[in-house]
Protein backbone atom coordinates (compact mmCIF):
# COMPACT_ATOMS: atom_id res chain seq x y z
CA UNK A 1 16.38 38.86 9.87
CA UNK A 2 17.84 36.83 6.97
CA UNK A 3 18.85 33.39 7.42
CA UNK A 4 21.00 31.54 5.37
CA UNK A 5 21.01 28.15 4.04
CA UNK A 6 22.44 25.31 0.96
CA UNK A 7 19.37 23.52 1.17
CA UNK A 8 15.31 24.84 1.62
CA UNK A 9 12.65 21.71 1.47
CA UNK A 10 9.21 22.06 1.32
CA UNK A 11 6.99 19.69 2.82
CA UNK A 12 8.20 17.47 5.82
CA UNK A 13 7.09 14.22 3.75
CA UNK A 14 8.53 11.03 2.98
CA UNK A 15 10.74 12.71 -0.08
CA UNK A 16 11.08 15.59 1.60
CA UNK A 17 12.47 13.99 5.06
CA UNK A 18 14.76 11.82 3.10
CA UNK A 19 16.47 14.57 1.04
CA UNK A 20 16.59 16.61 4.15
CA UNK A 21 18.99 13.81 5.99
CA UNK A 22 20.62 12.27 3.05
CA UNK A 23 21.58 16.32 2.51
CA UNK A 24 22.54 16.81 5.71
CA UNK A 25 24.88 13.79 6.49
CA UNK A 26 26.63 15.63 3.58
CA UNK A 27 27.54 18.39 5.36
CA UNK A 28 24.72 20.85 3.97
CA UNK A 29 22.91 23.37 6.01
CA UNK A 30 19.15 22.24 5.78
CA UNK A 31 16.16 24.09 6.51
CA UNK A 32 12.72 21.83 6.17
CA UNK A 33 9.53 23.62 6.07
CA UNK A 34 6.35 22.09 7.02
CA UNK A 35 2.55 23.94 7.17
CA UNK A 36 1.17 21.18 9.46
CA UNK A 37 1.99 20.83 13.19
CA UNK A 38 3.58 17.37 12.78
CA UNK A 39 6.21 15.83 10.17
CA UNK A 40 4.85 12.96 7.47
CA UNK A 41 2.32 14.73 5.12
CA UNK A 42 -0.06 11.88 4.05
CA UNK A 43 2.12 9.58 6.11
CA UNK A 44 1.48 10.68 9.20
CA UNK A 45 0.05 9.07 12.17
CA UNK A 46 -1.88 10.33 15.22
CA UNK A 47 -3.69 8.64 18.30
CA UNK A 48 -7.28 7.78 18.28
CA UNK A 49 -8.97 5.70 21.34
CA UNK A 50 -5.68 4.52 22.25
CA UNK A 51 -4.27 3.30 19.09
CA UNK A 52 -1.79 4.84 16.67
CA UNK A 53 -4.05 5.29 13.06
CA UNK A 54 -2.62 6.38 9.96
CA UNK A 55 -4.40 8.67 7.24
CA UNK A 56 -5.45 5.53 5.59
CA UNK A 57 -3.51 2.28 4.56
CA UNK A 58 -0.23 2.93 4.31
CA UNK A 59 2.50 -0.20 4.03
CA UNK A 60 6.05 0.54 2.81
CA UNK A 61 7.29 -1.64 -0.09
CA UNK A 62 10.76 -3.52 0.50
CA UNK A 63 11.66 -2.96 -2.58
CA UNK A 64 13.87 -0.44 -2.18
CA UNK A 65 17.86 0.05 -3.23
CA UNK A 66 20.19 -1.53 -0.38
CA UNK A 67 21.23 1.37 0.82
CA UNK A 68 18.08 2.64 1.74
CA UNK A 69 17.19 -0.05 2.93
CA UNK A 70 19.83 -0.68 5.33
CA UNK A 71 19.42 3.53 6.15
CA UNK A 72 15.90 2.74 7.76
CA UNK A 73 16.77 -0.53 9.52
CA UNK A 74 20.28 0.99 11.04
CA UNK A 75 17.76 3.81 12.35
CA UNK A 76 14.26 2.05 12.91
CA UNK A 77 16.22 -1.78 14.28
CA UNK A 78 13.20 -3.98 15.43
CA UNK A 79 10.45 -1.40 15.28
CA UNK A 80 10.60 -1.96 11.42
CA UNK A 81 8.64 -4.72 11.46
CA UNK A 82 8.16 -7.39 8.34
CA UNK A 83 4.39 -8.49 7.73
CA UNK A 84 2.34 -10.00 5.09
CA UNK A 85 -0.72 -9.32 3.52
CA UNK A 86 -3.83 -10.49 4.43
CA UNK A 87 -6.52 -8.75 2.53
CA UNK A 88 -10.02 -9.06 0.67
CA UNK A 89 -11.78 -7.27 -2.02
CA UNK A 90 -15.50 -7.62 -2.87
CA UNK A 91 -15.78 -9.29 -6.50
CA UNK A 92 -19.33 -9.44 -7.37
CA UNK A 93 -21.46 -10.45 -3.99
CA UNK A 94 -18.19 -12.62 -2.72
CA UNK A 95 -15.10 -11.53 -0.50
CA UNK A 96 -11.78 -13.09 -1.94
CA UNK A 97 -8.40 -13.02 -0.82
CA UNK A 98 -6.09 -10.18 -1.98
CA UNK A 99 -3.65 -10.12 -3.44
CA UNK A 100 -5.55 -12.84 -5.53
CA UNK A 101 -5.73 -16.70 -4.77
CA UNK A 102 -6.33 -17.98 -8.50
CA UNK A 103 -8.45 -21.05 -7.36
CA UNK A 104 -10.50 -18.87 -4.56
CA UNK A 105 -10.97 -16.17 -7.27
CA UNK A 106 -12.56 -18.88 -9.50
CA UNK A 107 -14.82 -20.54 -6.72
CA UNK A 108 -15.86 -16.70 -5.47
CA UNK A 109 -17.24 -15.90 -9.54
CA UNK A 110 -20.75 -17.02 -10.09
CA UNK A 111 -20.11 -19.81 -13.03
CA UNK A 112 -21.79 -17.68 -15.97
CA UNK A 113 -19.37 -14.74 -14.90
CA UNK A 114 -16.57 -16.81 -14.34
CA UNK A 115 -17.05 -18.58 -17.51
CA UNK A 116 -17.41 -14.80 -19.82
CA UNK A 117 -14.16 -14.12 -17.17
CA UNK A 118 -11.97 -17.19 -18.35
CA UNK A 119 -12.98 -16.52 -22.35
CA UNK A 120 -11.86 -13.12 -21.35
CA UNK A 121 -8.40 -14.68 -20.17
CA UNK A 122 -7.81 -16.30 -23.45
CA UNK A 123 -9.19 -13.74 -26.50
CA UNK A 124 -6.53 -11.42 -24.44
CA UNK A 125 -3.65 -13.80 -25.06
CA UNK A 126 -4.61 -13.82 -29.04
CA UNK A 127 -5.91 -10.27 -29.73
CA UNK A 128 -4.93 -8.06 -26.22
CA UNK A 129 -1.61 -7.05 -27.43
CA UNK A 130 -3.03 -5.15 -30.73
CA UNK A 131 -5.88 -3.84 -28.48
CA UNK A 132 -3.32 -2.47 -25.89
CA UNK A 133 -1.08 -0.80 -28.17
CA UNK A 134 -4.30 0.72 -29.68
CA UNK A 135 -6.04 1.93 -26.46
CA UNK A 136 -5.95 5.91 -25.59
CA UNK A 137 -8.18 5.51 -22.03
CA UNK A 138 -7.90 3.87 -19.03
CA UNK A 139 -11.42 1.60 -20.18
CA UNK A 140 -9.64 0.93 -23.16
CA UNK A 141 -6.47 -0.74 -21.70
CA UNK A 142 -8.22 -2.52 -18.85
CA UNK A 143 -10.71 -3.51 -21.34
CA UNK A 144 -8.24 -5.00 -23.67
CA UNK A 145 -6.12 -6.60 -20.65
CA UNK A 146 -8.55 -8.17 -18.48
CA UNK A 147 -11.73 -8.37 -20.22
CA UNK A 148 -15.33 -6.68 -20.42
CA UNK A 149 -16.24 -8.77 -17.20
CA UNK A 150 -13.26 -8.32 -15.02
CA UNK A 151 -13.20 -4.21 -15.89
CA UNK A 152 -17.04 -4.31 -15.55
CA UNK A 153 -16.97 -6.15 -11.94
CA UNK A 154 -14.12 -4.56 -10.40
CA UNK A 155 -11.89 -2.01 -12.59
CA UNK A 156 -14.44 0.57 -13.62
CA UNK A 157 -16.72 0.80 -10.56
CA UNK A 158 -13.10 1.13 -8.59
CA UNK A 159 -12.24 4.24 -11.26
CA UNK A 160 -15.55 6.16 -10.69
CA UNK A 161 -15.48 5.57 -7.06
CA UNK A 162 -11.22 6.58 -6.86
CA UNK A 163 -11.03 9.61 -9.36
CA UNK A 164 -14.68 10.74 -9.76
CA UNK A 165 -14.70 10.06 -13.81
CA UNK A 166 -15.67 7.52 -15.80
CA UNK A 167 -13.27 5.34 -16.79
CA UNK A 168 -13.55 6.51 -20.61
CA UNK A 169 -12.37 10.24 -19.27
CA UNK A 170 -9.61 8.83 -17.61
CA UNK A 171 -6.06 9.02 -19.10
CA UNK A 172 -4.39 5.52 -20.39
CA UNK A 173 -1.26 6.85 -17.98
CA UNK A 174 -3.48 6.11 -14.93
CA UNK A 175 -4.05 2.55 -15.31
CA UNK A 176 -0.10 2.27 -16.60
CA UNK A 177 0.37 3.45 -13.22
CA UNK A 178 -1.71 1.67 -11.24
CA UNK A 179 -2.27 -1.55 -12.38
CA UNK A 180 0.95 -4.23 -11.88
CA UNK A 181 -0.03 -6.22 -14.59
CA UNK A 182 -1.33 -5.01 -18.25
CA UNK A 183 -3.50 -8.57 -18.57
CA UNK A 184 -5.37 -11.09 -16.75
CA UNK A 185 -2.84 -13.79 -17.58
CA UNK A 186 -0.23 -11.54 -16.33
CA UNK A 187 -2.19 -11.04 -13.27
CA UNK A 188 -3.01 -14.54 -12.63
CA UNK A 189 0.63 -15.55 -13.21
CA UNK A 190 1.74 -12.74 -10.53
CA UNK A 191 -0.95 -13.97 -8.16
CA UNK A 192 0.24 -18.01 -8.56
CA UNK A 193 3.84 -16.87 -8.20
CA UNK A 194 2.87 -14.63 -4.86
CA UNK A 195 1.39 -18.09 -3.41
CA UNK A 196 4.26 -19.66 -3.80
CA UNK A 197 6.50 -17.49 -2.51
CA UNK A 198 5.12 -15.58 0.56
CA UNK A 199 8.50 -13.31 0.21
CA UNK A 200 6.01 -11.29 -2.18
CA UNK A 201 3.20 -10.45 0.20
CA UNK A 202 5.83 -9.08 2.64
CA UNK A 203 5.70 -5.30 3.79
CA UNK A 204 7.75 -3.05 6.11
CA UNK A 205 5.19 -1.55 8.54
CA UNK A 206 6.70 0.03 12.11
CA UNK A 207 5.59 -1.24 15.65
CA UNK A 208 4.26 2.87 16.18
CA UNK A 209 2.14 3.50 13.41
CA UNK A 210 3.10 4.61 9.78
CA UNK A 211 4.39 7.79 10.81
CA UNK A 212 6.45 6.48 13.02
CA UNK A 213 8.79 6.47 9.76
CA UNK A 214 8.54 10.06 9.42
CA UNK A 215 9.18 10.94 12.56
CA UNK A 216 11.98 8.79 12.67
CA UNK A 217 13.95 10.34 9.41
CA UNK A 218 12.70 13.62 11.41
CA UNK A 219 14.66 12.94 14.28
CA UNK A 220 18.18 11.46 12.14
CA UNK A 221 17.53 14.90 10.25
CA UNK A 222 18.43 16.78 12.87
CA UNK A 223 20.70 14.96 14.44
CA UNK A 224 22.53 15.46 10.98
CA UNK A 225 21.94 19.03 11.20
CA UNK A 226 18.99 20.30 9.71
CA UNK A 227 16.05 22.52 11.15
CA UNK A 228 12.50 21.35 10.86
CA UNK A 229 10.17 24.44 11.23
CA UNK A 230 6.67 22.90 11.86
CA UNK A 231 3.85 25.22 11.34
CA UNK A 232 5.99 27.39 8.95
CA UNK A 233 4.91 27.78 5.31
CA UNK A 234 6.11 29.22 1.92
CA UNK A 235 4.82 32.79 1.47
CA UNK A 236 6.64 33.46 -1.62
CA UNK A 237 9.93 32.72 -3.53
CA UNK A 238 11.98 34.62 -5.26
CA UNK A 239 14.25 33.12 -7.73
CA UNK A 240 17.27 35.02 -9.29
CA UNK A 241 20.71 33.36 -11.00
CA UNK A 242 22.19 32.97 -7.65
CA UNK A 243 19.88 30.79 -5.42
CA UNK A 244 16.45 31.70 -4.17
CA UNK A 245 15.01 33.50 -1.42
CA UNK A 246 12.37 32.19 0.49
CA UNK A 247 10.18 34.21 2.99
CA UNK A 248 7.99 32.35 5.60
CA UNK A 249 4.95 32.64 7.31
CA UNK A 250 3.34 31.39 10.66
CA UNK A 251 0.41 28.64 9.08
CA UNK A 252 -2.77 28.34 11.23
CA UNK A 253 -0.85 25.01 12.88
CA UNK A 254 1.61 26.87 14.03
CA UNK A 255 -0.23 27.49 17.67
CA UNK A 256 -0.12 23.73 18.39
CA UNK A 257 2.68 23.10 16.42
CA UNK A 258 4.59 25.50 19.10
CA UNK A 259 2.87 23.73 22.06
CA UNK A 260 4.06 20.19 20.69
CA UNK A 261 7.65 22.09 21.29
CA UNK A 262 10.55 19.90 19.78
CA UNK A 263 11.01 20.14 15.97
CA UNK A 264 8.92 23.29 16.03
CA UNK A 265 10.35 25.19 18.93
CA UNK A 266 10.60 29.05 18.78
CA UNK A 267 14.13 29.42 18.96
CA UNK A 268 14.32 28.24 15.44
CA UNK A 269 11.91 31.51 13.77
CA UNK A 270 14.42 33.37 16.37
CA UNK A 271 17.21 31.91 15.13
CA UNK A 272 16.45 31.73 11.75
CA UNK A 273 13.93 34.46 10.79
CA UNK A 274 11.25 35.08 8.87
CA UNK A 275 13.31 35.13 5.19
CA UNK A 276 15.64 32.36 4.32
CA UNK A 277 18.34 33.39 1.27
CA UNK A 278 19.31 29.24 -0.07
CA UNK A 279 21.15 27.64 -2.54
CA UNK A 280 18.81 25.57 -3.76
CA UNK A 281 14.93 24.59 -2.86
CA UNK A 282 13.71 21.13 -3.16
CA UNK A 283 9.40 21.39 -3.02
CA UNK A 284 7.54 18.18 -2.28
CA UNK A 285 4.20 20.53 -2.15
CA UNK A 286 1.70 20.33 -4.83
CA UNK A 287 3.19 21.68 -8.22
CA UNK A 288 0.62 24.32 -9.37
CA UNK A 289 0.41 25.26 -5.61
CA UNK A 290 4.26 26.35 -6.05
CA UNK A 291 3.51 28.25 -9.51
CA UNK A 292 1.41 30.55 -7.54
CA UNK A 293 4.23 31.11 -4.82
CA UNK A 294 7.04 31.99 -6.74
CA UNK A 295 8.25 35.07 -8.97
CA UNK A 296 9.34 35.65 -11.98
CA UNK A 297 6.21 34.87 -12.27
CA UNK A 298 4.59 31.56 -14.47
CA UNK A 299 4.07 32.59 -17.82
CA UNK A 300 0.26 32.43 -19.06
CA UNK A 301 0.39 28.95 -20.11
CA UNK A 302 1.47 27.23 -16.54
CA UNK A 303 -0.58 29.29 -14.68
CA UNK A 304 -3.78 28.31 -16.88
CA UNK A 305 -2.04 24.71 -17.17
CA UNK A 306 -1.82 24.57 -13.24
CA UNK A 307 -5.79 25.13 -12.69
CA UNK A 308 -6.34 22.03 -15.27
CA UNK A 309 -4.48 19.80 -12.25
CA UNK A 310 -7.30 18.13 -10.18
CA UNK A 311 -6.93 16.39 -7.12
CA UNK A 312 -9.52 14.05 -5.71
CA UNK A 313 -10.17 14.68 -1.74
CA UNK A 314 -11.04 12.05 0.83
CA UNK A 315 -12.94 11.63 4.13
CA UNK A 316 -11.26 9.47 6.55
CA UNK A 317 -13.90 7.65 8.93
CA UNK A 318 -12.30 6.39 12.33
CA UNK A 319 -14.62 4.01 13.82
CA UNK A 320 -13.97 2.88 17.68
CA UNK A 321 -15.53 -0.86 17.56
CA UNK A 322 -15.68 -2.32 21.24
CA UNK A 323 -14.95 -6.12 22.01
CA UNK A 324 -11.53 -6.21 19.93
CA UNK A 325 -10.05 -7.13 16.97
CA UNK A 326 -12.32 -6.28 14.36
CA UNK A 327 -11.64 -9.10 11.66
CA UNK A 328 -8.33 -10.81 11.01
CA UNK A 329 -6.89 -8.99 8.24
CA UNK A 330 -5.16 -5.85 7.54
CA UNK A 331 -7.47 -4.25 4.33
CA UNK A 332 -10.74 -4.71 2.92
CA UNK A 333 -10.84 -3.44 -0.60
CA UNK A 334 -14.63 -2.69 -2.52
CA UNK A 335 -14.90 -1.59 -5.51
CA UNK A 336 -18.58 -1.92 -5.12
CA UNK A 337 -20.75 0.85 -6.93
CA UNK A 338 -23.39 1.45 -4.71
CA UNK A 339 -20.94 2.31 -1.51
CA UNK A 340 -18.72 5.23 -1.42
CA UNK A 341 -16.34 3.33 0.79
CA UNK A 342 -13.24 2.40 -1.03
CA UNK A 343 -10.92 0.31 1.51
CA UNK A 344 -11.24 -0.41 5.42
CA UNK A 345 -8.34 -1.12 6.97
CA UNK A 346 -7.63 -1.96 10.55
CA UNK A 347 -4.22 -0.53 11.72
CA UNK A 348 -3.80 -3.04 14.57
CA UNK A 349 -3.33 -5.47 11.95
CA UNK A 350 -0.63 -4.25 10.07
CA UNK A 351 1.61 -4.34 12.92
CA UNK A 352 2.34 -6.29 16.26
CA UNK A 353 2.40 -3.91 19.13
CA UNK A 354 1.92 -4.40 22.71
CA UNK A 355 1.06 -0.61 23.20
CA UNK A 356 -2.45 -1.33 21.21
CA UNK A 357 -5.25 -1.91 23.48
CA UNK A 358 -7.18 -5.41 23.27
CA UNK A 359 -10.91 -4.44 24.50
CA UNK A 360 -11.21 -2.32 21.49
CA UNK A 361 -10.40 -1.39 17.66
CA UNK A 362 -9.88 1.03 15.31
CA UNK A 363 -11.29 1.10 11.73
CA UNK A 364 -10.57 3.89 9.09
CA UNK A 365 -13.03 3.83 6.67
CA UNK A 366 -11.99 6.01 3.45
CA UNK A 367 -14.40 7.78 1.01
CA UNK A 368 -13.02 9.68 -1.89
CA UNK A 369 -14.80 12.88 -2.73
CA UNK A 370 -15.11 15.63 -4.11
CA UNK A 371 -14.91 19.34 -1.75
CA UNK A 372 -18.00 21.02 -1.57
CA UNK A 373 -19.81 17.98 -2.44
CA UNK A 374 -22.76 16.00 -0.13
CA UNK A 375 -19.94 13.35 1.38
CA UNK A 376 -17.68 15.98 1.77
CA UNK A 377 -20.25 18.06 3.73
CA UNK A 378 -21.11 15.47 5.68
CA UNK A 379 -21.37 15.60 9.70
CA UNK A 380 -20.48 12.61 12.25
CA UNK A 381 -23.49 11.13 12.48
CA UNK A 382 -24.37 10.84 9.06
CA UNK A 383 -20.92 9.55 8.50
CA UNK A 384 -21.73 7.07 10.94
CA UNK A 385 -24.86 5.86 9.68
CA UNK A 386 -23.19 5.74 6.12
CA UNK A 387 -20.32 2.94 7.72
CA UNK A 388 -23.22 1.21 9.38
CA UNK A 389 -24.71 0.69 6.32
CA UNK A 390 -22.24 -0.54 4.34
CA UNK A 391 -20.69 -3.01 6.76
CA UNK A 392 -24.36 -4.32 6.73
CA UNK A 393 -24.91 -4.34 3.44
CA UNK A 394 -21.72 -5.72 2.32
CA UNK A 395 -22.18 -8.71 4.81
CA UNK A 396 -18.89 -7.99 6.75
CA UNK A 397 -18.94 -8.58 10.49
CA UNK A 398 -21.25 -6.43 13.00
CA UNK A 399 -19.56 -2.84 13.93
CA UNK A 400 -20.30 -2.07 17.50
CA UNK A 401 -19.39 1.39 16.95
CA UNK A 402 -18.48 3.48 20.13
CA UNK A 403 -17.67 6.95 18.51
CA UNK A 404 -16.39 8.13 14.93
CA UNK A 405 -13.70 10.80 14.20
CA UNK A 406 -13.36 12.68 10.73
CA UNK A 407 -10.60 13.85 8.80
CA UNK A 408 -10.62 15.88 5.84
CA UNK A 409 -8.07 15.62 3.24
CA UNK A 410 -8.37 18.21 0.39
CA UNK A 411 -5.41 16.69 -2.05
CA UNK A 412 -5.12 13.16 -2.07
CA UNK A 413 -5.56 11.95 -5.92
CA UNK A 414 -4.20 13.17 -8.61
CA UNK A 415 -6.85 12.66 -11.37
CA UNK A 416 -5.33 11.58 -14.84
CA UNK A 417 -8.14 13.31 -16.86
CA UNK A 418 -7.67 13.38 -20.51
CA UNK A 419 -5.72 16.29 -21.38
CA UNK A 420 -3.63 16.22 -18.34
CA UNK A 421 0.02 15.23 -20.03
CA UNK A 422 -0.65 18.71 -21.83
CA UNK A 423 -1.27 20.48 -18.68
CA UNK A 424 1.37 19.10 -16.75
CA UNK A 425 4.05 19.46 -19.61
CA UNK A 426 3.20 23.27 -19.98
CA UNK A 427 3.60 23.45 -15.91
CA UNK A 428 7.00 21.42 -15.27
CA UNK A 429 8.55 22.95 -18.63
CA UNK A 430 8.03 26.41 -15.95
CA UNK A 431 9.23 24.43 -13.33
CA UNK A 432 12.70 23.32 -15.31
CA UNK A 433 13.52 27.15 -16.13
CA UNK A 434 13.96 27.95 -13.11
CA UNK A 435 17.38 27.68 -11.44
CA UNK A 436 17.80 26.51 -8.09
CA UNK A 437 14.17 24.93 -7.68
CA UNK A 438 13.18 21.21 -8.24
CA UNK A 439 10.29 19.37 -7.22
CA UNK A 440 9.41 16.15 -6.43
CA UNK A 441 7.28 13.93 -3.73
CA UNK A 442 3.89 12.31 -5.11
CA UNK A 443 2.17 16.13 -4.79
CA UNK A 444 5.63 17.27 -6.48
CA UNK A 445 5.28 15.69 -9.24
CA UNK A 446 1.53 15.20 -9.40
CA UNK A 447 1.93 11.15 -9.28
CA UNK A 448 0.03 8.26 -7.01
CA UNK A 449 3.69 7.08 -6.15
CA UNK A 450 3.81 4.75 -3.03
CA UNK A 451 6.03 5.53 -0.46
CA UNK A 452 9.21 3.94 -1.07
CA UNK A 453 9.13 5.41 -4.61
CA UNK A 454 9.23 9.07 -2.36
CA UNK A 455 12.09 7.76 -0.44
CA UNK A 456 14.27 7.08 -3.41
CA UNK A 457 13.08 10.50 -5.04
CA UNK A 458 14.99 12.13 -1.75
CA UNK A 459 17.77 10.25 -1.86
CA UNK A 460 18.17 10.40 -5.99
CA UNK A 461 17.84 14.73 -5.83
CA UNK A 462 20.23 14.73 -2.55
CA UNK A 463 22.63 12.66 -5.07
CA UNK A 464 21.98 15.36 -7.77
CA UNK A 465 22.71 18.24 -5.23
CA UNK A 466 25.72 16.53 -4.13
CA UNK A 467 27.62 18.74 -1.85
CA UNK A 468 25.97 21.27 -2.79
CA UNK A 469 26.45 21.80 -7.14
CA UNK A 470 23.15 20.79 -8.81
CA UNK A 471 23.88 17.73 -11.33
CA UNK A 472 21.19 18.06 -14.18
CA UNK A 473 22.02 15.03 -15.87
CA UNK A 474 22.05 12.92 -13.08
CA UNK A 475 18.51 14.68 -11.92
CA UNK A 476 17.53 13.77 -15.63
CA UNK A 477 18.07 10.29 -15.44
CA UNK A 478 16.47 9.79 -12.41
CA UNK A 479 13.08 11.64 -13.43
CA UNK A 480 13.52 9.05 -16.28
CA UNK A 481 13.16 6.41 -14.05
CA UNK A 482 10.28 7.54 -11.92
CA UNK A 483 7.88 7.24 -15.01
CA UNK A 484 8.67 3.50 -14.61
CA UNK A 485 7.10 3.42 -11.19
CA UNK A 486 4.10 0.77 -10.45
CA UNK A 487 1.74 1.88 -8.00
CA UNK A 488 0.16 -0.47 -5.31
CA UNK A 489 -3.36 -0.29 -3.92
């Protein structure tokens, strides 16, 4: 059986949940697929020893248009909750405040550093601009912005540990992307400007865990209309002048997706089939992933381009600490070299809820990594031993560690190796050939995009689809304004 529909969007993410109701208050007949047995990609959440945890630290910027704003309050009301941040990262042997404290970043610098870090500050203001313009890596440009010392003590430890290159390898886009501020003045002036006004630590975090957003936009989806098919992925598309047909296949979550009932309930494969004939597919799933699934086939060139894309993995550590909160804040950030441990973050903090139990914590500790390599290999215990050690080392307060709990996630980072732009031109030039398809979403576009840039990339292709007649120009514009994007850590 052949269903029909305007709309087809793959991956039940952030971008992909947003299009899917913004499209379907229009009036558009939506069908989302998702491989996993719950909605929210990399923003889900899921229960561990009581608590709601999310697949690391997730917080959603408020800087988002009105109207989209308004969208999530209007659906979300109290359980959107504003918070500040309340952070540290390890500079050197010392925990300081993050987002940086000027004066508490200067006392936490032993004086010879701090002194090389301050002549730092000022050759940048004299000879960083030239020394920007001229840089081609990411060691170049932090380099030139913030000085041998800061990149030394904190950017280029943070690169090797986060992508798995040295910073030298890595592409001049990546620290574009990810780094607010091009200098250490600009940085300092962001950080004295942030302690005056607290309005700039704020974040949007909801009372039920990160996904609770998902789920949310999940639920107003279908309300609008639209079918969520959990445990349901992509076999193959087949794109022709008219629209594009998708067929489907059962993933291995679609067992326990079925049991969860709901979205995923199997009146909507009866309903809907197995092959799905649309107007137009929005994909949120990784890009070269897509290349593979689709016919005409990619010429030579994307398909070689789209095994040059590299992701970096992650482990995600859950550790159950008895006796309670943890520490008082939300993330602990370490760049540190000789841990694999990037952040810790304790979800309880990002969020008041009376639901989270008070004899106990949760603490996700993430590890970037490679798959197939040692970490990634790694069983529970050593795990275990491996957060032991670092809490220890690092001096942070004892973990009286009850149990642990692994996941595995395979695509996490893009990696901004030199030579990527190539790569990625030659694969999205396929991409805009084809009629009827458009991706998007942080895996869409192979991006580190936050979540509230994913929210407006819904909402800005549900604008270009319209009520259902694709606007290319408008599409243009947008993708325009998405290389403008800042990405938070």
């Amino acid at each position: 059986m052949t269903g029909r529909a305007d709309l087809v969007v793959l991956g039940a993410g952030p971008a992909g949940l947003a299009a899917a109701w913004y499209a379907a208050r229009r009036g558009l007949s939506v069908d989302v697929l998702e491989r996993a047995e719950t909605v929210g990609g990399m923003a889900a959440s899921f229960d561990v020893a009581g608590f709601r945890v999310d697949l690391g630290s997730h917080r959603l910027n408020p800087d988002l248009p009105e109207n989209i704003l308004a969208d999530l309050r209007s659906l979300m009301g109290s359980d959107l909750q504003t918070r500040y941040r309340n952070g540290r990262l390890l500079v050197g042997d010392r925990w300081v405040t993050y987002p940086f404290k000027p004066r508490e970043l200067a006392k936490a610098m032993p004086t010879v550093p701090m002194a090389r870090a301050a002549f730092d500050a000022l050759a940048t203001t004299w000879r960083g601009k030239k020394q920007i313009a001229a840089a081609d890596s990411y060691a170049e440009l932090m380099r030139a912005g913030f000085g041998p010392t800061m990149y030394k003590q904190v950017y280029e430890p943070y690169a090797a540990k986060l992508w798995g290159v040295t910073g030298d390898d890595i592409d001049i886009d990546q620290a574009r992307r990810k780094a607010g501020s091009q200098t250490m003045w600009g940085a300092l002036v962001r950080s004295v400007r942030n302690s005056i006004a607290s309005e700039s630590l704020a974040y949007l975090y909801p009372r039920r865990g990160f996904g609770q957003l998902c789920e949310t936009l999940a639920d107003a989806a279908m309300e609008a209309g639209a079918r969520i098919r959990l445990g349901a992925a992509a076999e193959h598309l087949t794109v022709d002048a008219e629209g594009v047909s998708v067929s489907l296949a059962r993933s291995e979550f679609h067992g326990s997706a079925a049991e969860r009932g709901g979205w995923s309930g199997e009146q909507h494969w009866a309903e809907g089939g197995t092959d799905i004939r649309a107007g137009h597919v929005f994909s949120t799933i990784p890009v070269p992933l897509l290349a593979r699934l689709t016919s005409p086939g990619a010429p030579y060139e994307a398909v070689e381009a789209s095994g040059k894309l590299r992701f970096r993995a992650i482990l995600l550590v859950y550790a159950v600490h008895a006796g309670g909160r943890w520490t008082g804040c939300d993330v602990h950030y370490i760049p540190d070299g000789d841990t694999p441990v990037t952040r810790i973050s304790e979800p309880a903090n990002h969020r008041f809820s009376p639901d989270d139990p008070t004899e106990r914590t949760v603490l996700c500790f993430e590890i970037p990594c490679d798959i197939g390599d040692d970490l990634w290999a790694a069983d529970e215990d050593q795990l275990a031993n491996l957060i032991r050690e670092t809490v220890r080392r690092l001096g942070l307060p004892q973990l009286n560690l009850e149990w642990v709990q692994v996941k595995r996630m395979r695509q996490v980072y893009p990696i901004y190796h030199k030579g990527y732009r190539e790569a990625l031109a030659d694969l999205e030039g396929w991409v805009e050939s084809l009629p009827h398809v458009t991706t998007f979403g942080r895996l869409g576009l192979f991006t580190p995009d936050n979540t509230h840039h994913a929210l407006l990339m819904g909402y800005e292709a549900a604008d270009a689809l319209g009520t259902g007649q694709w606007d290319q120009q408008m599409w243009s514009e947008a993708r325009d304004r998405f290389t403008q994007h800042v990405v938070e850590s």
